[in-house]
Protein backbone atom coordinates (compact mmCIF):
# COMPACT_ATOMS: atom_id res chain seq x y z
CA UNK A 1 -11.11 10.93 -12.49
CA UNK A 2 -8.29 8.22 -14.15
CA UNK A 3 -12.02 6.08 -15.30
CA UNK A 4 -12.87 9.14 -17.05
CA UNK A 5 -9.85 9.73 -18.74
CA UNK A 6 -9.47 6.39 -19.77
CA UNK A 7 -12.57 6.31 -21.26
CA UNK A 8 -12.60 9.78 -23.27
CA UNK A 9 -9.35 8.09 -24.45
CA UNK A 10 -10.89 4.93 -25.43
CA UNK A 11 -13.88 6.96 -26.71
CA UNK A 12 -11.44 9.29 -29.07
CA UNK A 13 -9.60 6.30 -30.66
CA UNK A 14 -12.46 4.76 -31.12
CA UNK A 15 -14.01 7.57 -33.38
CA UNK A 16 -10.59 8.14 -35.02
CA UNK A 17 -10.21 4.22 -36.01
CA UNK A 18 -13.80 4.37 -37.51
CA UNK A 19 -12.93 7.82 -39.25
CA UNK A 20 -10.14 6.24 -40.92
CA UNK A 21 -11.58 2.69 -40.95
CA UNK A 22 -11.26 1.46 -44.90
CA UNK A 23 -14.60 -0.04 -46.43
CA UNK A 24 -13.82 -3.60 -47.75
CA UNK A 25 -12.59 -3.04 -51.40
CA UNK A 26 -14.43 -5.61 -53.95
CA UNK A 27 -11.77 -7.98 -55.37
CA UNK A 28 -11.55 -10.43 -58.18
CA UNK A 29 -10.61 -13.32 -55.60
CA UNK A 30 -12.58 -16.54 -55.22
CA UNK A 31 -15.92 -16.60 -53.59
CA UNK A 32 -14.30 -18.25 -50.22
CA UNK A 33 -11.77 -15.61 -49.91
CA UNK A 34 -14.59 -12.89 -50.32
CA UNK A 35 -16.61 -14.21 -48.15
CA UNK A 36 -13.21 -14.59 -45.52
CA UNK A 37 -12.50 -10.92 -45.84
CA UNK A 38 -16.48 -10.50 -45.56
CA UNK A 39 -16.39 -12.41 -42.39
CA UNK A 40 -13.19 -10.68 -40.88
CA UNK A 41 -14.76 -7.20 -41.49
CA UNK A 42 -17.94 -7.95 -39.58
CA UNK A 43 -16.10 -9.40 -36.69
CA UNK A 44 -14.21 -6.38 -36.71
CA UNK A 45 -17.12 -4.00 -36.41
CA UNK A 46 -18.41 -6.04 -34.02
CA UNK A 47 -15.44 -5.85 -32.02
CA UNK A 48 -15.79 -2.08 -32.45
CA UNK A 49 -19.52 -2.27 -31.40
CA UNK A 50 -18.55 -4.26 -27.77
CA UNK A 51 -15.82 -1.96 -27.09
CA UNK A 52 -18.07 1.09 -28.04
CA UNK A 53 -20.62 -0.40 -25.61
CA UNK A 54 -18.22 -1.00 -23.03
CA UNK A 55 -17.08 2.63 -23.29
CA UNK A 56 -20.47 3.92 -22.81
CA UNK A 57 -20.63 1.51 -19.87
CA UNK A 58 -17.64 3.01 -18.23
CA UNK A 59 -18.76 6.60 -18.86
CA UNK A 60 -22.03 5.67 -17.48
CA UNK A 61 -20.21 4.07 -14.41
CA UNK A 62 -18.16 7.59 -14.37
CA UNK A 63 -20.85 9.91 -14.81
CA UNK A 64 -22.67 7.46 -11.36
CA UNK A 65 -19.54 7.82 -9.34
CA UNK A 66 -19.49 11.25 -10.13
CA UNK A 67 -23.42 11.77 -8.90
CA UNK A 68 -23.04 9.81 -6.15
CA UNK A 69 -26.31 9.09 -3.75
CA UNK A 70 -26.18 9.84 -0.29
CA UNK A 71 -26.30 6.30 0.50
CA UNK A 72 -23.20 5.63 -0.98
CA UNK A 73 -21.50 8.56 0.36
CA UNK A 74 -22.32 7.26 3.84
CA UNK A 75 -20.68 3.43 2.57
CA UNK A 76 -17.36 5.27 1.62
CA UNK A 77 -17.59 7.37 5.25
CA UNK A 78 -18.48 3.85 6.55
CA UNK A 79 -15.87 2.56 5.72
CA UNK A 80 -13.06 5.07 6.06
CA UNK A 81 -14.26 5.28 9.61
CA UNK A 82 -13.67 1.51 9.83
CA UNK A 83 -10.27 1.89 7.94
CA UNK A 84 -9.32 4.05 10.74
CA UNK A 85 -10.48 2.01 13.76
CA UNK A 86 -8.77 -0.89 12.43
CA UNK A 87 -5.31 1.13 11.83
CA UNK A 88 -5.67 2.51 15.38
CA UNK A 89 -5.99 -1.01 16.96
CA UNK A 90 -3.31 -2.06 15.21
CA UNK A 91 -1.21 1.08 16.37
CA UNK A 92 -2.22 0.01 19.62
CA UNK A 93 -1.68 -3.68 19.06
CA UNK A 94 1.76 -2.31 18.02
CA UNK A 95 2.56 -0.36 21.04
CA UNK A 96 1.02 -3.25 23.49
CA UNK A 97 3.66 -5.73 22.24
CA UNK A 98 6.66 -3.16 21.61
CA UNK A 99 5.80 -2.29 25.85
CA UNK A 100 5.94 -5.66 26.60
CA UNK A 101 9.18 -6.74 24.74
CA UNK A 102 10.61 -3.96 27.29
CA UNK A 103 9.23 -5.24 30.15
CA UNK A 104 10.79 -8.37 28.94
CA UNK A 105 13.81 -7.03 27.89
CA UNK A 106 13.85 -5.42 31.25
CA UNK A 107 13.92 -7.90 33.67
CA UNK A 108 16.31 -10.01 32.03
CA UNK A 109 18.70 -7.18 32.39
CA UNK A 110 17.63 -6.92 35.71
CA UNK A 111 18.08 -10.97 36.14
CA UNK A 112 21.46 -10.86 34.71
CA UNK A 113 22.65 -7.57 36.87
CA UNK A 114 21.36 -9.75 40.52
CA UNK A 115 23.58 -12.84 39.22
CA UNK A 116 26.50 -10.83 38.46
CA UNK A 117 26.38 -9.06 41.82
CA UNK A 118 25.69 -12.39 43.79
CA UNK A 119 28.79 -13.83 41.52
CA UNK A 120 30.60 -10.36 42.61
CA UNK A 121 30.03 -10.96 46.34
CA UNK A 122 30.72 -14.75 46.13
CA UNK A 123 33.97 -13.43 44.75
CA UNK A 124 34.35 -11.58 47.70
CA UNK A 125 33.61 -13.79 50.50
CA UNK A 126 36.38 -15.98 48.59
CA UNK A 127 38.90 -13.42 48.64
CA UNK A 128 37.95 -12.55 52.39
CA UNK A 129 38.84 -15.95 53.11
CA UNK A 130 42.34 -16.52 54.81
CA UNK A 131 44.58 -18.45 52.82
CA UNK A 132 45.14 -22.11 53.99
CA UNK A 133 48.40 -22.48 55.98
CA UNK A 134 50.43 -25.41 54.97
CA UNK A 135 50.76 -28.14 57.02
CA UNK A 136 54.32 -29.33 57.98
CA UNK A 137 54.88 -33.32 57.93
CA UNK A 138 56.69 -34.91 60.53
């Protein structure tokens, strides 16, 4: 839809800039500037001509899109369908590595919870302990 806008566009000031296009007015210069301005005005049509060309190109490119064989209809199916496999494996990809960064995260928490109760219970057996009685000197 945009191709074919752009090219009716390109296609409309086209026709307007040869509508209003001004023939190359016969002047009293010198032969080499005549034959300059001469020289300027047919590379200018020609320019016209190529981008006249490529505008039929594009509509022709538009007006194929638009009639599109059943062949290429399957490509674009094709390859939507392959779009989507490949965004579902990376959703699972996704979901494969966020489960295992919890696991991960998981057992360090459950790592660091076992050393702080063996450093709790350590704590305790200390504390259970009976205070050392001082020895007297003789």
């Amino acid at each position: 839809m945009k191709k074919t806008i752009a090219t009716l566009v390109a296609v409309t000031l086209l026709s307007l800039g040869a509508a209003f296009a001004q023939e190359a007015k016969p002047t009293a210069k010198p032969a080499a500037a005549a034959a300059k301005s001469a020289v300027a005005a047919d590379k200018s049509a020609v320019a016209a001509d190529k981008s006249a060309v490529a505008a039929d190109k594009s509509a022709t490119a538009a007006d194929q899109s638009a009639t599109a064989t059943p062949v290429a209809v399957d490509k674009k199916a094709a390859a939507k369908k392959a779009a989507a496999k490949k965004a579902a494996a990376a959703k699972r990809a996704a979901a494969k590595t966020a489960a295992a960064d919890k696991k991960a995260a998981d057992k360090s928490a459950a790592a660091d919870k076992v050393a702080a109760d063996k450093s709790a219970a350590a704590a305790k057996v200390e504390a259970a302990k009976p205070a050392p009685t001082p020895e007297k000197k003789n």
